[in-house]
C-alpha atoms as a PDB file:
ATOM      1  CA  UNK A   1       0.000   0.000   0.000  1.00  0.00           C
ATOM      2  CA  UNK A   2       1.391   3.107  -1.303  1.00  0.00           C
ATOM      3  CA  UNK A   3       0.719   5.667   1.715  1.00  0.00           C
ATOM      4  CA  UNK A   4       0.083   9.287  -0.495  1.00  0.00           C
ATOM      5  CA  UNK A   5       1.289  12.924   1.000  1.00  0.00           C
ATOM      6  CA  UNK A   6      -0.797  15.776   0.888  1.00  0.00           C
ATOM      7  CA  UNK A   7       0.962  18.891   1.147  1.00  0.00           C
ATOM      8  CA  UNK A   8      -1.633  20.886   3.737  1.00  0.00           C
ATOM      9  CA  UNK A   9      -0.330  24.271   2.282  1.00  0.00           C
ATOM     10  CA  UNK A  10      -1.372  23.263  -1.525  1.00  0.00           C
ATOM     11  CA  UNK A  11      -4.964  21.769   0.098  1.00  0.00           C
ATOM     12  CA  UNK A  12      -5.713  25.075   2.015  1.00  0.00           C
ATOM     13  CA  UNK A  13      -5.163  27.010  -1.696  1.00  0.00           C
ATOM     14  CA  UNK A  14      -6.854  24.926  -2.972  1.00  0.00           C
ATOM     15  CA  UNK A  15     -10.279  25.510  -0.528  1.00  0.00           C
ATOM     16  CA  UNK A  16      -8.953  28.897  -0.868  1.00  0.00           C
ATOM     17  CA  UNK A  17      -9.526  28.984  -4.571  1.00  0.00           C
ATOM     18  CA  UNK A  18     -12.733  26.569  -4.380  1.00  0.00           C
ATOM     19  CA  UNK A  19     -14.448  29.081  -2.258  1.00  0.00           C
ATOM     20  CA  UNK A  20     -13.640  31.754  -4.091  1.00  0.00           C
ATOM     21  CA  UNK A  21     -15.054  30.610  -7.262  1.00  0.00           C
ATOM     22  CA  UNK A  22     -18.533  29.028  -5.670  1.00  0.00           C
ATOM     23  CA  UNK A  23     -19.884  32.704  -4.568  1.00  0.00           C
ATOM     24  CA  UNK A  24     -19.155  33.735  -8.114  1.00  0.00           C
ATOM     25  CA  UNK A  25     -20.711  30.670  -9.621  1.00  0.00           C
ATOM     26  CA  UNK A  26     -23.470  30.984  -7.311  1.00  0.00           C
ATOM     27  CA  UNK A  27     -24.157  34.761  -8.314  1.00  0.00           C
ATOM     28  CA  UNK A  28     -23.849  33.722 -11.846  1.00  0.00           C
ATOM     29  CA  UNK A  29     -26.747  31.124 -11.387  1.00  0.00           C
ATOM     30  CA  UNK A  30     -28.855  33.923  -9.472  1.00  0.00           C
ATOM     31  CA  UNK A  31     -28.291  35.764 -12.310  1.00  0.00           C
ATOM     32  CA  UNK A  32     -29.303  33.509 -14.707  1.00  0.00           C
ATOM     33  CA  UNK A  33     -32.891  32.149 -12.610  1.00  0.00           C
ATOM     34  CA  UNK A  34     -33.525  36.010 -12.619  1.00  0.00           C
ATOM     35  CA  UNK A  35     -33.155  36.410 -16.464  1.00  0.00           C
ATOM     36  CA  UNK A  36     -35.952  37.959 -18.883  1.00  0.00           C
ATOM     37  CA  UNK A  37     -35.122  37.368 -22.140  1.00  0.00           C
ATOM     38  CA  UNK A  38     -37.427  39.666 -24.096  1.00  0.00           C
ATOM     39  CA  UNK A  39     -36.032  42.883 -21.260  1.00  0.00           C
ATOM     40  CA  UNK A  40     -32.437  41.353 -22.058  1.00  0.00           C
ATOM     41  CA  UNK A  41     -33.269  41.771 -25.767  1.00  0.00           C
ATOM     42  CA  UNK A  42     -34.872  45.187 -25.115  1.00  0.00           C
ATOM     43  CA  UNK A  43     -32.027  46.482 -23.161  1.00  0.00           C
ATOM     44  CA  UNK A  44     -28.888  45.328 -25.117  1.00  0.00           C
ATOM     45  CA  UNK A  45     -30.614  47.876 -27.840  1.00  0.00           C
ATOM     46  CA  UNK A  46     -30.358  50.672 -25.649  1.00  0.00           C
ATOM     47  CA  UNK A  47     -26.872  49.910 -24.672  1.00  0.00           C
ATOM     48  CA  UNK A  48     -24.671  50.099 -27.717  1.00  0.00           C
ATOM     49  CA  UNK A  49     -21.534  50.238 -26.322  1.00  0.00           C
ATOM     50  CA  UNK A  50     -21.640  46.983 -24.391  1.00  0.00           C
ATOM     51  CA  UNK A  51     -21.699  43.398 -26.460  1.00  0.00           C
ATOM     52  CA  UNK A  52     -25.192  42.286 -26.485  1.00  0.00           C
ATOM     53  CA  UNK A  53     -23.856  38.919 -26.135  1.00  0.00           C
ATOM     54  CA  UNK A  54     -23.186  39.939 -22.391  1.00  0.00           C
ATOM     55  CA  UNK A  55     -27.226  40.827 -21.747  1.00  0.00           C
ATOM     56  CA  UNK A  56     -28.638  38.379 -19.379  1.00  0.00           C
ATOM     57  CA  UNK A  57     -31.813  40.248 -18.726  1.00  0.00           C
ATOM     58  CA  UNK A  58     -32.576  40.904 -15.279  1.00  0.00           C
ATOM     59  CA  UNK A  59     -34.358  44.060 -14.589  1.00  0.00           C
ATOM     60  CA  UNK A  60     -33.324  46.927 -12.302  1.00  0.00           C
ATOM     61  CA  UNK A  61     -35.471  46.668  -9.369  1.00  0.00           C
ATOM     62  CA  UNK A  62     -34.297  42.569  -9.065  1.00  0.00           C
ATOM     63  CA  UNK A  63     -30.488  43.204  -9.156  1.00  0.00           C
ATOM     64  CA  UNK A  64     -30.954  45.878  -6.692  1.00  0.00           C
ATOM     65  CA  UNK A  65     -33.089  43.971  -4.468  1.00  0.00           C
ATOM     66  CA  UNK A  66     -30.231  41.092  -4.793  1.00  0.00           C
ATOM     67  CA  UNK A  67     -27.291  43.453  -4.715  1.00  0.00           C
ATOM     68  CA  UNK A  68     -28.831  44.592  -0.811  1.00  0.00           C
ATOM     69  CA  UNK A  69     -29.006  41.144  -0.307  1.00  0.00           C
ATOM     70  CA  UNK A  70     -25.357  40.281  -1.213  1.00  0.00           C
ATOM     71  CA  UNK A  71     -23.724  43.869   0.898  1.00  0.00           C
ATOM     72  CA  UNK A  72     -24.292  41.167   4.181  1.00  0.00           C
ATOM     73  CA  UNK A  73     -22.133  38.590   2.628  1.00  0.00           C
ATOM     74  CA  UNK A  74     -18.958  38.480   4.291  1.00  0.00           C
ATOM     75  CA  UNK A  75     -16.986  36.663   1.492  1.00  0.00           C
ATOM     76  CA  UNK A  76     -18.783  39.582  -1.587  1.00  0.00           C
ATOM     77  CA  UNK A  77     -14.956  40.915  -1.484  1.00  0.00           C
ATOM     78  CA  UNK A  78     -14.612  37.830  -3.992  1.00  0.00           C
ATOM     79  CA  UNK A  79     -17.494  39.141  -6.309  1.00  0.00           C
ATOM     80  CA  UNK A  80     -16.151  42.579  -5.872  1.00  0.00           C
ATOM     81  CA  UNK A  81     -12.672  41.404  -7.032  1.00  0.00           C
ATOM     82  CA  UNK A  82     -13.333  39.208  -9.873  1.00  0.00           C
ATOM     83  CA  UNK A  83     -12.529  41.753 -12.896  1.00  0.00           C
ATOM     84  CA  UNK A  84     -13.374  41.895 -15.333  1.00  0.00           C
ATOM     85  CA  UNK A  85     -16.708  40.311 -15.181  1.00  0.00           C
ATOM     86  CA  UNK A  86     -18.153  38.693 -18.466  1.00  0.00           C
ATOM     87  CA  UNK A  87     -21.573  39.923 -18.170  1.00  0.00           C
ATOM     88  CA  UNK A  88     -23.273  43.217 -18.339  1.00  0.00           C
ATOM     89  CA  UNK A  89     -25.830  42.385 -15.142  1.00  0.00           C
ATOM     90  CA  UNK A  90     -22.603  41.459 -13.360  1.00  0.00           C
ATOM     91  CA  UNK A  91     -21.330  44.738 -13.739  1.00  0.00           C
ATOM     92  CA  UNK A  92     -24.554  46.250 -12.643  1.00  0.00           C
ATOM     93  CA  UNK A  93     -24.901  44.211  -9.884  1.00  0.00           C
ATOM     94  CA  UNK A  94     -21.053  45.126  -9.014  1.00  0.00           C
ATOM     95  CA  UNK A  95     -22.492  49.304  -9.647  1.00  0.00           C
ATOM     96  CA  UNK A  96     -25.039  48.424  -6.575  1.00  0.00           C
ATOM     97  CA  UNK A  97     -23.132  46.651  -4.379  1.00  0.00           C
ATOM     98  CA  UNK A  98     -20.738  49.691  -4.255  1.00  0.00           C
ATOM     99  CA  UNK A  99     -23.346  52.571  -4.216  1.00  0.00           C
ATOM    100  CA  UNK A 100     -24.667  50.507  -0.890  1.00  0.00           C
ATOM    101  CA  UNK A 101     -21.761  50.575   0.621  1.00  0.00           C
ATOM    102  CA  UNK A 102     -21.472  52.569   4.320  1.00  0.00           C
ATOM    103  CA  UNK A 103     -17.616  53.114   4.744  1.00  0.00           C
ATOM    104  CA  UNK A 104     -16.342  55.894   2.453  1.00  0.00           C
ATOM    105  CA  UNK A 105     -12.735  54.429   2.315  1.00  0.00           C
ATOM    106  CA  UNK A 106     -13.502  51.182   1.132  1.00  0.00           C
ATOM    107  CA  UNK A 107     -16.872  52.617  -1.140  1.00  0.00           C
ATOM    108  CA  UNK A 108     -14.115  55.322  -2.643  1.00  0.00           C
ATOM    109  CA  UNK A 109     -11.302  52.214  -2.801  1.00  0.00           C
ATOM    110  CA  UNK A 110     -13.899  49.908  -4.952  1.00  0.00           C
ATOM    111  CA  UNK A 111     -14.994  52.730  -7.190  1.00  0.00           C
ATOM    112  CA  UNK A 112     -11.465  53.600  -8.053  1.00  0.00           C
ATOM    113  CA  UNK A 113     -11.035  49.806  -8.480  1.00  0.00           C
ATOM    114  CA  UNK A 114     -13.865  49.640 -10.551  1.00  0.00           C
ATOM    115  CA  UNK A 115     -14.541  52.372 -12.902  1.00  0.00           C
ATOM    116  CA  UNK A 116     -11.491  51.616 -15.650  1.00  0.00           C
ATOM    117  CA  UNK A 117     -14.133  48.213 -16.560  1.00  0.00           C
ATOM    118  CA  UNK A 118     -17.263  50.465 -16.885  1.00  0.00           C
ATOM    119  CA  UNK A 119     -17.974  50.495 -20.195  1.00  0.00           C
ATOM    120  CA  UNK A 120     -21.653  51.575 -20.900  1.00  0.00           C
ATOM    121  CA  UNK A 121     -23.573  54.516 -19.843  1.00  0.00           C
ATOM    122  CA  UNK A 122     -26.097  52.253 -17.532  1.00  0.00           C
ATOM    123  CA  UNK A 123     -23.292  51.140 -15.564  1.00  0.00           C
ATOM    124  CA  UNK A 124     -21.832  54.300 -14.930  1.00  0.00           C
ATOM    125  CA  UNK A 125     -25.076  56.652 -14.157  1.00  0.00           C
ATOM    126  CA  UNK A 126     -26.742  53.816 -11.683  1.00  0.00           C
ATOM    127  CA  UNK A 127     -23.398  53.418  -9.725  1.00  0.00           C
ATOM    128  CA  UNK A 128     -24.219  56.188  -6.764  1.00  0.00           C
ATOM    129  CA  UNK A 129     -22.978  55.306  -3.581  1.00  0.00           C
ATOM    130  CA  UNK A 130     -25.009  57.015  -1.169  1.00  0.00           C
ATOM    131  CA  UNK A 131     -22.227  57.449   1.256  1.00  0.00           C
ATOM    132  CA  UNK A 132     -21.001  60.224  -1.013  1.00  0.00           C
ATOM    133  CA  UNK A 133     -23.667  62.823   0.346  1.00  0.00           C
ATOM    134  CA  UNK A 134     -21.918  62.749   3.910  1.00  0.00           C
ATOM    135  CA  UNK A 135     -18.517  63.301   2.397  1.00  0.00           C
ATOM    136  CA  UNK A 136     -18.823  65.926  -0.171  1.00  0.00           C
ATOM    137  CA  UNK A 137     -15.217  67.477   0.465  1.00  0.00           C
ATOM    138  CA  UNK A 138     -13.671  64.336   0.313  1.00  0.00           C
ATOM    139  CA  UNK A 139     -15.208  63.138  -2.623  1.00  0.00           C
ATOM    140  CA  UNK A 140     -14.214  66.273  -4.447  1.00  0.00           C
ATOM    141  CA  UNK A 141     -10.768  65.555  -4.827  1.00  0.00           C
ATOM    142  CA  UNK A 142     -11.638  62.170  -6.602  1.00  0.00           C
ATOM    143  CA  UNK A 143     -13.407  63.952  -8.940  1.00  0.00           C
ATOM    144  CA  UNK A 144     -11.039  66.265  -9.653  1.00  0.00           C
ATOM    145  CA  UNK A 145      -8.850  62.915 -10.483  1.00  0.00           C
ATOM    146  CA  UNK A 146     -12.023  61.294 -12.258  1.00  0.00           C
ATOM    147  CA  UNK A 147     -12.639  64.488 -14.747  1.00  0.00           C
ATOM    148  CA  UNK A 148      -9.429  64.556 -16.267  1.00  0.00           C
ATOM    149  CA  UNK A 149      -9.427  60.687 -17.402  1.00  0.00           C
ATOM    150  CA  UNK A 150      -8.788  59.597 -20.360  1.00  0.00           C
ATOM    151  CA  UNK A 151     -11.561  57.093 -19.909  1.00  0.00           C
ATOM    152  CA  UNK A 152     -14.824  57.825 -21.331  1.00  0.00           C
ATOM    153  CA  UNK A 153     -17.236  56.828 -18.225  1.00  0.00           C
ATOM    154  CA  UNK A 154     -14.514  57.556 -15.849  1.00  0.00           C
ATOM    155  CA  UNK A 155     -15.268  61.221 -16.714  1.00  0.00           C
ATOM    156  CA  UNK A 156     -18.882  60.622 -17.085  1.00  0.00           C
ATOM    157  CA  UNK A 157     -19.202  59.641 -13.646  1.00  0.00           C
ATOM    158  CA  UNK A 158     -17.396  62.373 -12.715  1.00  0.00           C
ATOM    159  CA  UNK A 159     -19.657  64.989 -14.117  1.00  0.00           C
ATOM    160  CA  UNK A 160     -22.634  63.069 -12.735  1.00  0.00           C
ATOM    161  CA  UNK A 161     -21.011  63.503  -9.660  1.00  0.00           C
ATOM    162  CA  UNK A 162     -21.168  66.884  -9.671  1.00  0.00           C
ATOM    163  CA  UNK A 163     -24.397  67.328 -10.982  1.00  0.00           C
ATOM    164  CA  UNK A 164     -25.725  64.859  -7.882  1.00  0.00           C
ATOM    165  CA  UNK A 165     -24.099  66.904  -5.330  1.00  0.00           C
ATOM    166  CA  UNK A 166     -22.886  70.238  -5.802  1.00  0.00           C
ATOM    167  CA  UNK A 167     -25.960  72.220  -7.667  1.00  0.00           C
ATOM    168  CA  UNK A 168     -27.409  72.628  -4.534  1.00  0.00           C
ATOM    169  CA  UNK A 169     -26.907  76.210  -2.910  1.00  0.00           C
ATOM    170  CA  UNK A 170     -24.904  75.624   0.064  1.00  0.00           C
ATOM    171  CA  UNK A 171     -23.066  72.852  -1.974  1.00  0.00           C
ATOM    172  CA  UNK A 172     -22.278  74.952  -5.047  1.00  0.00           C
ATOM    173  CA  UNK A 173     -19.299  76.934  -6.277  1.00  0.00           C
ATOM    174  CA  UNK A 174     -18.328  78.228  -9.929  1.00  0.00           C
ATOM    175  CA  UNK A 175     -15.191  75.731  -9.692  1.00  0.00           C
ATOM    176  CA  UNK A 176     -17.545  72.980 -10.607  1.00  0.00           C
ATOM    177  CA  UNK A 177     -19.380  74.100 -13.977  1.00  0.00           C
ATOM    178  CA  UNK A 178     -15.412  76.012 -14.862  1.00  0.00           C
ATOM    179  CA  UNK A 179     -14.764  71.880 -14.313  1.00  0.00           C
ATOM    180  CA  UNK A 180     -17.104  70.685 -16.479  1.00  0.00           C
ATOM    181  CA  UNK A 181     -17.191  73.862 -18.891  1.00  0.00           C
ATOM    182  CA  UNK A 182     -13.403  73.007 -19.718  1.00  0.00           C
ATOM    183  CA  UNK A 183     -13.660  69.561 -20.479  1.00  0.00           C
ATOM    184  CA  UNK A 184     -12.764  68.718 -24.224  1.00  0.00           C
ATOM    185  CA  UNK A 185     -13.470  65.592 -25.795  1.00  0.00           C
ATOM    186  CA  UNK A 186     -15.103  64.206 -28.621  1.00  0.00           C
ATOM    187  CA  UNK A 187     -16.907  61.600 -26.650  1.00  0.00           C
ATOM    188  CA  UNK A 188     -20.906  61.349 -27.352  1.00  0.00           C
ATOM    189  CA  UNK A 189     -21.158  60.437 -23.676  1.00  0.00           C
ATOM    190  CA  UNK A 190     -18.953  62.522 -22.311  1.00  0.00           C
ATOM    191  CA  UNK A 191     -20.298  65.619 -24.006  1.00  0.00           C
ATOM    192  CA  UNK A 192     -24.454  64.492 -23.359  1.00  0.00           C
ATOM    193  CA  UNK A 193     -23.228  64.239 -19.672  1.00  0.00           C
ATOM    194  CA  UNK A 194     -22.127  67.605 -19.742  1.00  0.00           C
ATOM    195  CA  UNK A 195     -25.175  68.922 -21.241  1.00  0.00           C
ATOM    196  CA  UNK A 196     -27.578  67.168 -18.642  1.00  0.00           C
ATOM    197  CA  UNK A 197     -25.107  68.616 -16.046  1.00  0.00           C
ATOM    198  CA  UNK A 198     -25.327  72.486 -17.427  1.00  0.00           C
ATOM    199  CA  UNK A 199     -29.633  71.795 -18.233  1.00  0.00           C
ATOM    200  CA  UNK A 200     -29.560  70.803 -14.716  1.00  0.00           C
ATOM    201  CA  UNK A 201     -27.576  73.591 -13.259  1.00  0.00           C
ATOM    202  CA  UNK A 202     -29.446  75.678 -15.483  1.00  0.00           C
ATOM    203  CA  UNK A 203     -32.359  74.616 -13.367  1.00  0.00           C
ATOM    204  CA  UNK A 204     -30.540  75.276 -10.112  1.00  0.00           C
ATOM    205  CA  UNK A 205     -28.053  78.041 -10.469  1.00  0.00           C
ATOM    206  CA  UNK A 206     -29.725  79.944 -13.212  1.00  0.00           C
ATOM    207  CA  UNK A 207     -27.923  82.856 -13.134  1.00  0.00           C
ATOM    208  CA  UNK A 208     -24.737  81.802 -11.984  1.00  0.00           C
ATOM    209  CA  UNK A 209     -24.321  79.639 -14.840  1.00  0.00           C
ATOM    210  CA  UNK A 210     -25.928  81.555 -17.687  1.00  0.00           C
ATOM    211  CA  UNK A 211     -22.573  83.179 -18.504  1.00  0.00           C
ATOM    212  CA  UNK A 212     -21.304  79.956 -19.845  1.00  0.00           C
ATOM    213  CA  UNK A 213     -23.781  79.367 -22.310  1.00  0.00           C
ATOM    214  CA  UNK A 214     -23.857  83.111 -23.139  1.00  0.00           C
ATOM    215  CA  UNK A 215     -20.235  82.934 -23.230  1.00  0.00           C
ATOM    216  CA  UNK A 216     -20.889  79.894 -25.838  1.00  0.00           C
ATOM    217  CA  UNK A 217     -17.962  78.202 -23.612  1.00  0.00           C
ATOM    218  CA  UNK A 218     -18.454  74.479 -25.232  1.00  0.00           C
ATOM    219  CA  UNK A 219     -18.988  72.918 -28.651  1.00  0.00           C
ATOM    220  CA  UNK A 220     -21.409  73.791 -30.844  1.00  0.00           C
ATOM    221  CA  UNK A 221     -23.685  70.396 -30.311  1.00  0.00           C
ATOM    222  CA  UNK A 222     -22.558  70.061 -26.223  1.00  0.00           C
ATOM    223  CA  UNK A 223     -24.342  73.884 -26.073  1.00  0.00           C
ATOM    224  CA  UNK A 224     -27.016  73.228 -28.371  1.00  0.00           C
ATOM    225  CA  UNK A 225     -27.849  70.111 -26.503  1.00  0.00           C
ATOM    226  CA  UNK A 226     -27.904  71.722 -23.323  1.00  0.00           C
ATOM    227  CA  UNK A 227     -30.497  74.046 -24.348  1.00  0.00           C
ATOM    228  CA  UNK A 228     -32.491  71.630 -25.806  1.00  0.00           C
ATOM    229  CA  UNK A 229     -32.554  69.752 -22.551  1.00  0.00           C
ATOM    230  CA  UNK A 230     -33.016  73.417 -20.610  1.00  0.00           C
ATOM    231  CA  UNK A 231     -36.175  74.436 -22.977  1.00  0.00           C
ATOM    232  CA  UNK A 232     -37.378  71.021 -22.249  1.00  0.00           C
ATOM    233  CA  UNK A 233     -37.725  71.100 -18.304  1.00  0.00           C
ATOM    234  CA  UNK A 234     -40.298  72.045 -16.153  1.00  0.00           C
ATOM    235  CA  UNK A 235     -37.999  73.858 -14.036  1.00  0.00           C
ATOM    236  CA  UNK A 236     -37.174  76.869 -15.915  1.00  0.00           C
ATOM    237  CA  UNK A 237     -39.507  79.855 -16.592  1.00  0.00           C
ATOM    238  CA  UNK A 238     -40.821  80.405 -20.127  1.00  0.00           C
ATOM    239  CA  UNK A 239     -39.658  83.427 -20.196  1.00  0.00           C
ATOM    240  CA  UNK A 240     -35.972  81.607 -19.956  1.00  0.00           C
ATOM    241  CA  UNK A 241     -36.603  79.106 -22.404  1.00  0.00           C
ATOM    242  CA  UNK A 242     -37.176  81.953 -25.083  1.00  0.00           C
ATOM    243  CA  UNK A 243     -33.909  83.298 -23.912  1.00  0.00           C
ATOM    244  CA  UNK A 244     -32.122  80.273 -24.112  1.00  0.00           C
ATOM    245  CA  UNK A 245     -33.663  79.218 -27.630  1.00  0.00           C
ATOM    246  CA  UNK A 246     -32.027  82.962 -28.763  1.00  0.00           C
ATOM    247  CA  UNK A 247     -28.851  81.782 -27.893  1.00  0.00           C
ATOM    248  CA  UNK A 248     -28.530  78.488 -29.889  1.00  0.00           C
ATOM    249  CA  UNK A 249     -25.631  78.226 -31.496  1.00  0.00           C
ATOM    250  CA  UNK A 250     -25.485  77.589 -35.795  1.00  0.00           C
END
């Protein structure tokens, strides 16, 4: 009888690596029990950027309801650490997880972590930790860090950063729209982001940012498109939107 060895170092990496991969195979099956096909079919059209072969279909309210569900796992590190992941609900589900989290460090850590793999405008715009809104002054110099990227959604999610917490008036400063005002790229999702942010200060800080479309500070279609979105909210006066309309740019 041939009496066999087993080296206990190369059995504990192997658990190790055993439990590592079930939570991630047992997301991936959640996933997959969740799935719509006709919403994954629906969605992938709205999402060019991503490969529609990466669609499972589960709709938002589901993945957030599961993504609460997974915060209370202690091992979610694993989920959270498996990047790239192959499909697009993962990375929505990942965009949840984070925007739950309660510590700003480790939120701000897995952002940073995350955000070079974000690669549609879902992803990016539904990732909003809520954590943020107690630590404004921190979070600013990330953004400053973020809007300067030479990633697409990396400065997308900058911009929406801005416009989600610093339009407000004791939040506010005309640092933030000079921010967003002096970004150049010729990005589609960049330069909608930066419309919806000027619309929306628009909305907010009328006059202090009026200057910038007066001063026809962006692109011809990044300033056309922000008055487009301006005319079409509730939130400014008629009397604005005629203004605004005057100043579109040919």
């Amino acid at each position: 009888m041939i009496e066999r060895y087993t080296d206990p170092v190369q059995m504990e990496k192997s658990t190790g690596r055993e439990k590592e991969m079930s939570i991630i195979t047992e997301i991936r099956e959640e996933l997959f029990k969740l799935q719509d096909v006709k919403y994954r079919d629906f969605s992938s059209k709205l999402i060019p950027s991503a490969d529609k072969n990466s669609f499972i279909g589960i709709r938002t309210p589901e993945l957030r309801k599961y993504a609460k569900e997974l915060l209370k796992r202690e091992d979610i590190d694993v989920f959270l650490d498996d990047l790239p992941h192959k499909f697009f609900d993962e990375n929505q589900l990942h965009a949840f997880i984070i925007s739950g989290m309660k510590d700003f460090d480790k939120c701000i850590e897995r952002v940073e972590e995350f955000l070079p793999y974000v690669n549609n405008w879902a992803t990016c715009d539904q990732m909003s930790p809520k954590v943020f809104k107690k630590y404004k002054t921190e979070l600013l110099d990330n953004i400053k860090k973020w809007i300067v990227s030479d990633k697409t959604y990396t400065v997308r999610f900058a911009i929406g950063m801005l416009m989600e917490h610093y339009l407000t008036d004791e939040d506010f400063d005309m640092a933030y729209p000079e921010m967003v005002a002096s970004v150049c790229s010729d990005e589609y999702y960049i330069n909608m982001m930066r419309a919806w942010y000027f619309a929306t200060a628009l909305a907010k800080q009328y006059d202090a940012v009026l200057p910038f479309i007066e001063g026809k500070r962006m692109d011809v279609w990044t300033h056309n498109k922000t008055v487009q979105k301006a005319v079409e909210s509730y939130r400014i006066t008629p009397e604005q939107k005629d203004y605004l309309r005057s100043l579109r740019m040919k």
